[in-house]
N, C-alpha and C. Protein backbone atom coordinates (compact mmCIF):
# COMPACT_ATOMS: atom_id res chain seq x y z
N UNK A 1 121.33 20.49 -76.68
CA UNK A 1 120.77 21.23 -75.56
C UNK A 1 121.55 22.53 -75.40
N UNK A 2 120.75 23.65 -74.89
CA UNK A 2 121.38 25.24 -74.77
C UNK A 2 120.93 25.00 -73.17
N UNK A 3 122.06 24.68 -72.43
CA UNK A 3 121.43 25.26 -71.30
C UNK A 3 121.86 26.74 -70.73
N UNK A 4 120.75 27.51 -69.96
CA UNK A 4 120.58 28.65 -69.66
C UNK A 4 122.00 28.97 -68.51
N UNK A 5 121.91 28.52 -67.43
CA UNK A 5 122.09 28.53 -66.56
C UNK A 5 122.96 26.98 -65.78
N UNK A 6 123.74 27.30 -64.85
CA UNK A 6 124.28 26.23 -63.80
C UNK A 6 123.74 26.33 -62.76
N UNK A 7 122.91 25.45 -61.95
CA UNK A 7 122.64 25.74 -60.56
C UNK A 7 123.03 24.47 -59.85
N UNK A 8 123.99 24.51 -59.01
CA UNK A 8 124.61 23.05 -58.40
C UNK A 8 123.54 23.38 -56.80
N UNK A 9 122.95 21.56 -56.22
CA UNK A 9 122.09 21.80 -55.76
C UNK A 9 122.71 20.73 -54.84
N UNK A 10 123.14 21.59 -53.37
CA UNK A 10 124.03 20.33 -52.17
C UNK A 10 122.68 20.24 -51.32
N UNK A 11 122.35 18.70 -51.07
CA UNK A 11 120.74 18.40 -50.31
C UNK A 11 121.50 17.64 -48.80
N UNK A 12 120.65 18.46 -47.82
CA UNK A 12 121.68 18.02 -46.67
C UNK A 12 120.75 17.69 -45.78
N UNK A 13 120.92 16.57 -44.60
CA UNK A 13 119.80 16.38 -43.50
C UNK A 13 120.04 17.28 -42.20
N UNK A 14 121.49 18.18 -42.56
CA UNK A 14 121.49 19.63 -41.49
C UNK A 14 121.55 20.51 -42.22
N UNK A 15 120.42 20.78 -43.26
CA UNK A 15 120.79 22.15 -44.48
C UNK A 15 121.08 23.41 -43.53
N UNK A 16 120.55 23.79 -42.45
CA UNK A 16 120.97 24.95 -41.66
C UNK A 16 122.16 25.16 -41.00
N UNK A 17 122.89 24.17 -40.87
CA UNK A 17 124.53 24.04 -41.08
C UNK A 17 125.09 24.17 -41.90
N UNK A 18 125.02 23.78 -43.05
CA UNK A 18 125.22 23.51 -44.08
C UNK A 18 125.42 24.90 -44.43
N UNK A 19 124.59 25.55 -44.34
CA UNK A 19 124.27 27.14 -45.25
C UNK A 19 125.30 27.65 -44.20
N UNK A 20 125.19 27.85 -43.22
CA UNK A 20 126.30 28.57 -42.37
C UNK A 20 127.15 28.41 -42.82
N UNK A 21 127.58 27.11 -42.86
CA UNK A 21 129.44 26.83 -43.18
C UNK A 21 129.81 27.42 -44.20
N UNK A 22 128.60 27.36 -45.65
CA UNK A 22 129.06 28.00 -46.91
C UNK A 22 129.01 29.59 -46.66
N UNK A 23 128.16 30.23 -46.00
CA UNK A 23 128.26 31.87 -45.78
C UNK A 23 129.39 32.28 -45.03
N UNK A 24 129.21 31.77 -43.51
CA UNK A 24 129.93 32.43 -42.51
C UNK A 24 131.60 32.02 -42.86
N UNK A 25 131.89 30.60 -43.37
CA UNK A 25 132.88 30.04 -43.25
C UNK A 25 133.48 29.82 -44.77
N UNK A 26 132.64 29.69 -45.86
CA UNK A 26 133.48 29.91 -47.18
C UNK A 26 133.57 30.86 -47.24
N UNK A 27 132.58 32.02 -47.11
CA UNK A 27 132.00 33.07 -47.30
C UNK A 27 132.08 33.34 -48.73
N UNK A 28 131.15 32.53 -48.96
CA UNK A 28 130.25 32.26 -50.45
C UNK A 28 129.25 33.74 -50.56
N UNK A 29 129.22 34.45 -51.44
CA UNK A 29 128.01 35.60 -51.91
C UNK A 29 127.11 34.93 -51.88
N UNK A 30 126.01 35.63 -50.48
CA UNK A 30 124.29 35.16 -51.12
C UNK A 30 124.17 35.37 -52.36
N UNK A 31 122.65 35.25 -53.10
CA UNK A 31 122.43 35.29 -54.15
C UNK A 31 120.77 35.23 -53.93
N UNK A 32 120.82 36.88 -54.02
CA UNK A 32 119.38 36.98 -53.64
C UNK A 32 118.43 36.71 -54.53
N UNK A 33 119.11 36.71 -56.09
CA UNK A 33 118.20 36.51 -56.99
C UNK A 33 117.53 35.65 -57.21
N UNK A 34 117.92 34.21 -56.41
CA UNK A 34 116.99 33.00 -56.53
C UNK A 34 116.50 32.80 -54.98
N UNK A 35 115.86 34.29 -54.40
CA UNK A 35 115.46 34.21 -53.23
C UNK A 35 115.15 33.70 -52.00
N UNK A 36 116.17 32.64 -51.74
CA UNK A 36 115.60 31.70 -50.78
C UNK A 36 117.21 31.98 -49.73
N UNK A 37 117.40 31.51 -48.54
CA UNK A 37 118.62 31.54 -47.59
C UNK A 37 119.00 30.15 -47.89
N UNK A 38 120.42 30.22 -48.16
CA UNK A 38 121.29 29.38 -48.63
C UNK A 38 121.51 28.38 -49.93
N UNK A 39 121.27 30.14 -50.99
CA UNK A 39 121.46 29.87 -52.42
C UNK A 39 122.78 31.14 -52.45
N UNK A 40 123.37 31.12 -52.98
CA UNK A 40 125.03 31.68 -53.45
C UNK A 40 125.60 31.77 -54.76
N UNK A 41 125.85 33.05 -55.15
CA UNK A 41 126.41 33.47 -56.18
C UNK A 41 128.17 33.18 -56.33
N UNK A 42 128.00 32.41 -57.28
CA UNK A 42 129.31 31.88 -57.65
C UNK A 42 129.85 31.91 -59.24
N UNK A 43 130.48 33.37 -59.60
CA UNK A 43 130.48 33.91 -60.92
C UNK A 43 128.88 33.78 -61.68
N UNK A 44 128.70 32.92 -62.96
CA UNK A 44 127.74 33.21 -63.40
C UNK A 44 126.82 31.74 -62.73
N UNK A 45 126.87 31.10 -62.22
CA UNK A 45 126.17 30.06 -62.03
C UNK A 45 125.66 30.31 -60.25
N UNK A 46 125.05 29.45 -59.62
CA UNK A 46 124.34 29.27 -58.45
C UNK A 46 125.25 28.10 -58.01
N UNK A 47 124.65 28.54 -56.17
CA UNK A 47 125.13 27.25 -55.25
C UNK A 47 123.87 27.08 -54.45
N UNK A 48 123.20 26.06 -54.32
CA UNK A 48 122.23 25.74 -53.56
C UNK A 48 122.28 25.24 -52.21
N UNK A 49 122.07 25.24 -51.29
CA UNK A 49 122.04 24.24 -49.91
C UNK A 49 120.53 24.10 -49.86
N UNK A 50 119.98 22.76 -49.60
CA UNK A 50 118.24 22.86 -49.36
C UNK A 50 118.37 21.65 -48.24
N UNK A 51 117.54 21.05 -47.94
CA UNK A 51 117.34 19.82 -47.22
C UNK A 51 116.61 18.87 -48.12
N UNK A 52 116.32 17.71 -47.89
CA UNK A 52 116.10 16.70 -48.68
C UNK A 52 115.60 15.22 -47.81
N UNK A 53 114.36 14.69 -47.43
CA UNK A 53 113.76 13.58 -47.03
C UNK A 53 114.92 11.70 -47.31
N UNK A 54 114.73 12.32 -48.55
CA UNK A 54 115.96 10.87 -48.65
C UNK A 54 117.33 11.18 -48.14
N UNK A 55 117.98 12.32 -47.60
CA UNK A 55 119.40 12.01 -47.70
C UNK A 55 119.89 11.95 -45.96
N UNK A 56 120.81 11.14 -45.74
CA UNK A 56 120.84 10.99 -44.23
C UNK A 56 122.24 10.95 -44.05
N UNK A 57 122.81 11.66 -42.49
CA UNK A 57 124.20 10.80 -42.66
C UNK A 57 125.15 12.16 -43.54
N UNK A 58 126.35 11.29 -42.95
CA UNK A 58 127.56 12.09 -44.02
C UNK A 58 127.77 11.57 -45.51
N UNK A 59 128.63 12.06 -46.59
CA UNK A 59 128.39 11.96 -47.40
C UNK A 59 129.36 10.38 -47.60
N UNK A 60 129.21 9.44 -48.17
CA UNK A 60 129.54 7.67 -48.19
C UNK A 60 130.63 8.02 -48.90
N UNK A 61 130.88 8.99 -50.33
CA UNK A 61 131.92 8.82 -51.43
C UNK A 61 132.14 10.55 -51.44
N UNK A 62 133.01 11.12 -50.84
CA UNK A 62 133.55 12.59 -50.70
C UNK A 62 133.47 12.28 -51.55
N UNK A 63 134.46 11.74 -52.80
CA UNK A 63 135.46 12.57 -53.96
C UNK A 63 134.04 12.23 -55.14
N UNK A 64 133.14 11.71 -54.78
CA UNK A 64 132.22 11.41 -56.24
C UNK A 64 132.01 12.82 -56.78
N UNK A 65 131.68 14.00 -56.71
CA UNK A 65 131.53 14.90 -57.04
C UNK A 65 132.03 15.80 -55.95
N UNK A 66 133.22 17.03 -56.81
CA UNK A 66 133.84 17.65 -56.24
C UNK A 66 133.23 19.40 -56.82
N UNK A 67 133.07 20.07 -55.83
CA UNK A 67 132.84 21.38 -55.59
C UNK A 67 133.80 21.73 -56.14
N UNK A 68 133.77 23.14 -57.14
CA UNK A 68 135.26 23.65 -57.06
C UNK A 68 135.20 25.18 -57.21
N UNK A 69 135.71 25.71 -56.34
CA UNK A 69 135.87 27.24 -56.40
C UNK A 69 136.88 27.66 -57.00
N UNK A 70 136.92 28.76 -58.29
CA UNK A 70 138.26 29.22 -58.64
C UNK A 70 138.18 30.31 -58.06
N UNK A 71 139.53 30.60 -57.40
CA UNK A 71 139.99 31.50 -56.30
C UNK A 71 141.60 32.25 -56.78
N UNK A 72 141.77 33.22 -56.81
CA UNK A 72 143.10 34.59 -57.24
C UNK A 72 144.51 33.78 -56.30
N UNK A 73 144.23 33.66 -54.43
CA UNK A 73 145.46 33.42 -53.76
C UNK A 73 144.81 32.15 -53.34
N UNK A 74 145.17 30.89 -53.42
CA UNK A 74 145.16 29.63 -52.57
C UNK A 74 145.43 29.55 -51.63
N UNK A 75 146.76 30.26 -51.76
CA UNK A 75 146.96 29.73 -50.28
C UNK A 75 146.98 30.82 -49.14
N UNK A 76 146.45 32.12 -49.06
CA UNK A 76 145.29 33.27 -48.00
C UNK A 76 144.21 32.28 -47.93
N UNK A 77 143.35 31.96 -48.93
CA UNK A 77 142.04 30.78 -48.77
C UNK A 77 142.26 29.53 -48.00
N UNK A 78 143.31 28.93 -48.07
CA UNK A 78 143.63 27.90 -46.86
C UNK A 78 144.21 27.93 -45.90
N UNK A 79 144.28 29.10 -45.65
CA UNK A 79 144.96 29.61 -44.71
C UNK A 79 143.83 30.16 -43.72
N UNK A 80 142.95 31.10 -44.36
CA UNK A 80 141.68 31.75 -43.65
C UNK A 80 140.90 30.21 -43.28
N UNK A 81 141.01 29.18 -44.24
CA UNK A 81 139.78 27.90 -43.84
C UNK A 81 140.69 27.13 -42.66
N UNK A 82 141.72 26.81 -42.72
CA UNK A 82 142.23 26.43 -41.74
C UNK A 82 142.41 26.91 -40.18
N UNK A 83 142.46 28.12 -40.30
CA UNK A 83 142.37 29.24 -39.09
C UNK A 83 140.68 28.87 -38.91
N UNK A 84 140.11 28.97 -39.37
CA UNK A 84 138.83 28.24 -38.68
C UNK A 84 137.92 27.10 -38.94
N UNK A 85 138.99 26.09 -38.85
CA UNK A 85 139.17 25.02 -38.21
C UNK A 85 138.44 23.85 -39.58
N UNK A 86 138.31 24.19 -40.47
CA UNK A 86 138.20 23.61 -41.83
C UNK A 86 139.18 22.25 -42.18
N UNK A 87 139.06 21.03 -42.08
CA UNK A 87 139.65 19.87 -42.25
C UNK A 87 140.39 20.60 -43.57
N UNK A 88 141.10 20.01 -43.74
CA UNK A 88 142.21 20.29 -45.26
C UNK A 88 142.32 18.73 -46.09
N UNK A 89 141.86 18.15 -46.45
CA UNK A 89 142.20 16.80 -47.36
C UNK A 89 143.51 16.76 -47.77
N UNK A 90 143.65 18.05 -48.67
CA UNK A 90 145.20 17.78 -49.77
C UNK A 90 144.94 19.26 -49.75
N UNK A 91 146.46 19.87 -49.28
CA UNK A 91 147.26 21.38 -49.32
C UNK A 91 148.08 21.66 -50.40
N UNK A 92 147.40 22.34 -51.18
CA UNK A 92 148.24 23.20 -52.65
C UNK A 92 148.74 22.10 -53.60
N UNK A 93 148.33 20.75 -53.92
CA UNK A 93 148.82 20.18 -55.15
C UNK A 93 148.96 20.80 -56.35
N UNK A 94 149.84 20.26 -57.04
CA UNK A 94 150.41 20.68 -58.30
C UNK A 94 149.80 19.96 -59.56
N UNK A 95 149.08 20.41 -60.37
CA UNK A 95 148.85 20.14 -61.22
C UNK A 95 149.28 20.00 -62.80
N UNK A 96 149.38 19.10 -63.48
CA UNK A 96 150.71 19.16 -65.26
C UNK A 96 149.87 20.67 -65.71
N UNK A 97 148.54 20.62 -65.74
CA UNK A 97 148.24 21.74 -66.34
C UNK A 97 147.97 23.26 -66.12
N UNK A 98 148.60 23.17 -64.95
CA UNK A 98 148.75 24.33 -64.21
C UNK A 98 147.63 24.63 -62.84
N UNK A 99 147.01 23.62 -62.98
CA UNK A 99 146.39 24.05 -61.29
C UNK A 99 147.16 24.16 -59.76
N UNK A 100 146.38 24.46 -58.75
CA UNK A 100 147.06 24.54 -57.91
C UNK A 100 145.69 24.16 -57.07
N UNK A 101 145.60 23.34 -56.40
CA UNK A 101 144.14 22.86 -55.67
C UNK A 101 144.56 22.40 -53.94
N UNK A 102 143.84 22.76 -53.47
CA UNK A 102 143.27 22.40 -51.93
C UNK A 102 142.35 22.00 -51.78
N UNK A 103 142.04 20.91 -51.52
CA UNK A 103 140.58 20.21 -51.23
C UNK A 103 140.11 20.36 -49.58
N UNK A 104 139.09 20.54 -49.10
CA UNK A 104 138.69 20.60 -48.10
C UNK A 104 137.31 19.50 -47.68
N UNK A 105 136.95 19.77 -46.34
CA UNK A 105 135.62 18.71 -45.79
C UNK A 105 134.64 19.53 -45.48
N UNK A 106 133.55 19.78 -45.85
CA UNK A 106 132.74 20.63 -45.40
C UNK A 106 131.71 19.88 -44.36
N UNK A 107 130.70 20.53 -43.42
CA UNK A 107 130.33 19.42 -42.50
C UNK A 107 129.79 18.40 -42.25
N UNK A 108 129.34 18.06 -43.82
CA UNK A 108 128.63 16.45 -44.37
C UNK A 108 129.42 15.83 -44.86
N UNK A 109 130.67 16.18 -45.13
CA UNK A 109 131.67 15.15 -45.75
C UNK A 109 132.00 15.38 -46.93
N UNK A 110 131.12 15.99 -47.76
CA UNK A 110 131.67 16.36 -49.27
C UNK A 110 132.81 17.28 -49.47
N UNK A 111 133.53 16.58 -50.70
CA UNK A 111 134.56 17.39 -50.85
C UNK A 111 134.67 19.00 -51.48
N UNK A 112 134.82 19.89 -50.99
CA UNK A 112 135.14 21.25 -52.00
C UNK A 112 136.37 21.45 -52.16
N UNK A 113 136.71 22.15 -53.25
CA UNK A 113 138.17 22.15 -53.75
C UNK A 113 138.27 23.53 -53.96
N UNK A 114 139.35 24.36 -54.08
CA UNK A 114 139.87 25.90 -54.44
C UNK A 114 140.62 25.16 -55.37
N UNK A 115 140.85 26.40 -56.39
CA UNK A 115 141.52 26.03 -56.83
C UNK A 115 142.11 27.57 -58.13
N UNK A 116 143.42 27.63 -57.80
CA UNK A 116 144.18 28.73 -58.31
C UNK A 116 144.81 28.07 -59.51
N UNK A 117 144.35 28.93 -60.96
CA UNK A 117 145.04 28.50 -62.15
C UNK A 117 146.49 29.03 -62.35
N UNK A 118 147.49 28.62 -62.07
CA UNK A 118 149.15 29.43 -62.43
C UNK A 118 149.58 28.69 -63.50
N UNK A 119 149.19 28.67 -64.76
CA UNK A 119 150.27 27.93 -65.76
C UNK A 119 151.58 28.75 -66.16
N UNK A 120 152.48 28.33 -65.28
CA UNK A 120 153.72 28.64 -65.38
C UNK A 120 154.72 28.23 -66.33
């Protein structure tokens, strides 16, 4: 398989929260090119927020699939998410291969992660 494109697709039963938190509060780039409010440009791939009939509730298993933003300063980014008021899971772990990650709660429960590469 050649695939074209990444488009990660978060299905929420408050998608209009949902999209806020990722604009106003990650402050994720719209992404007008797949024209709809609360799709986001994230390097070369997409971020979706939509709503969804089957999904209810917070998310049962955060860590089953983790979001991950690569980000320049970690810790300005958890610092700005924390200043407004962003749960923090795990602050700046150390990684053998050089990561540096902050996991966060976004307002369904799923986990997103930052995460600054320093292989030192």
């Amino acid at each position: 398989m050649k695939a074209n494109q990444l488009i990660v697709n978060i299905t929420s039963e408050n998608a209009d929260e949902l999209k806020r938190f990722y604009k106003d509060i990650v402050q994720l780039e719209p992404d007008p090119n797949i024209g709809e409010d609360g799709a986001f440009k994230v390097g070369d791939a997409a971020f979706v927020i939509d709503g969804h009939s089957d999904v209810r509730g917070r998310a049962k298993e955060p860590a089953r699939a983790l979001i991950n933003f690569m980000v320049d300063d970690i810790a300005s980014e958890e610092q700005r998410l924390k200043d407004a008021g962003v749960n923090v899971v795990r602050s700046q772990g150390k990684e053998f291969w050089g990561g540096i990650i902050s996991t966060f709660e976004d307002p369904d429960g799923n986990y997103f992660q930052m995460i600054e590469y320093r292989p030192e």
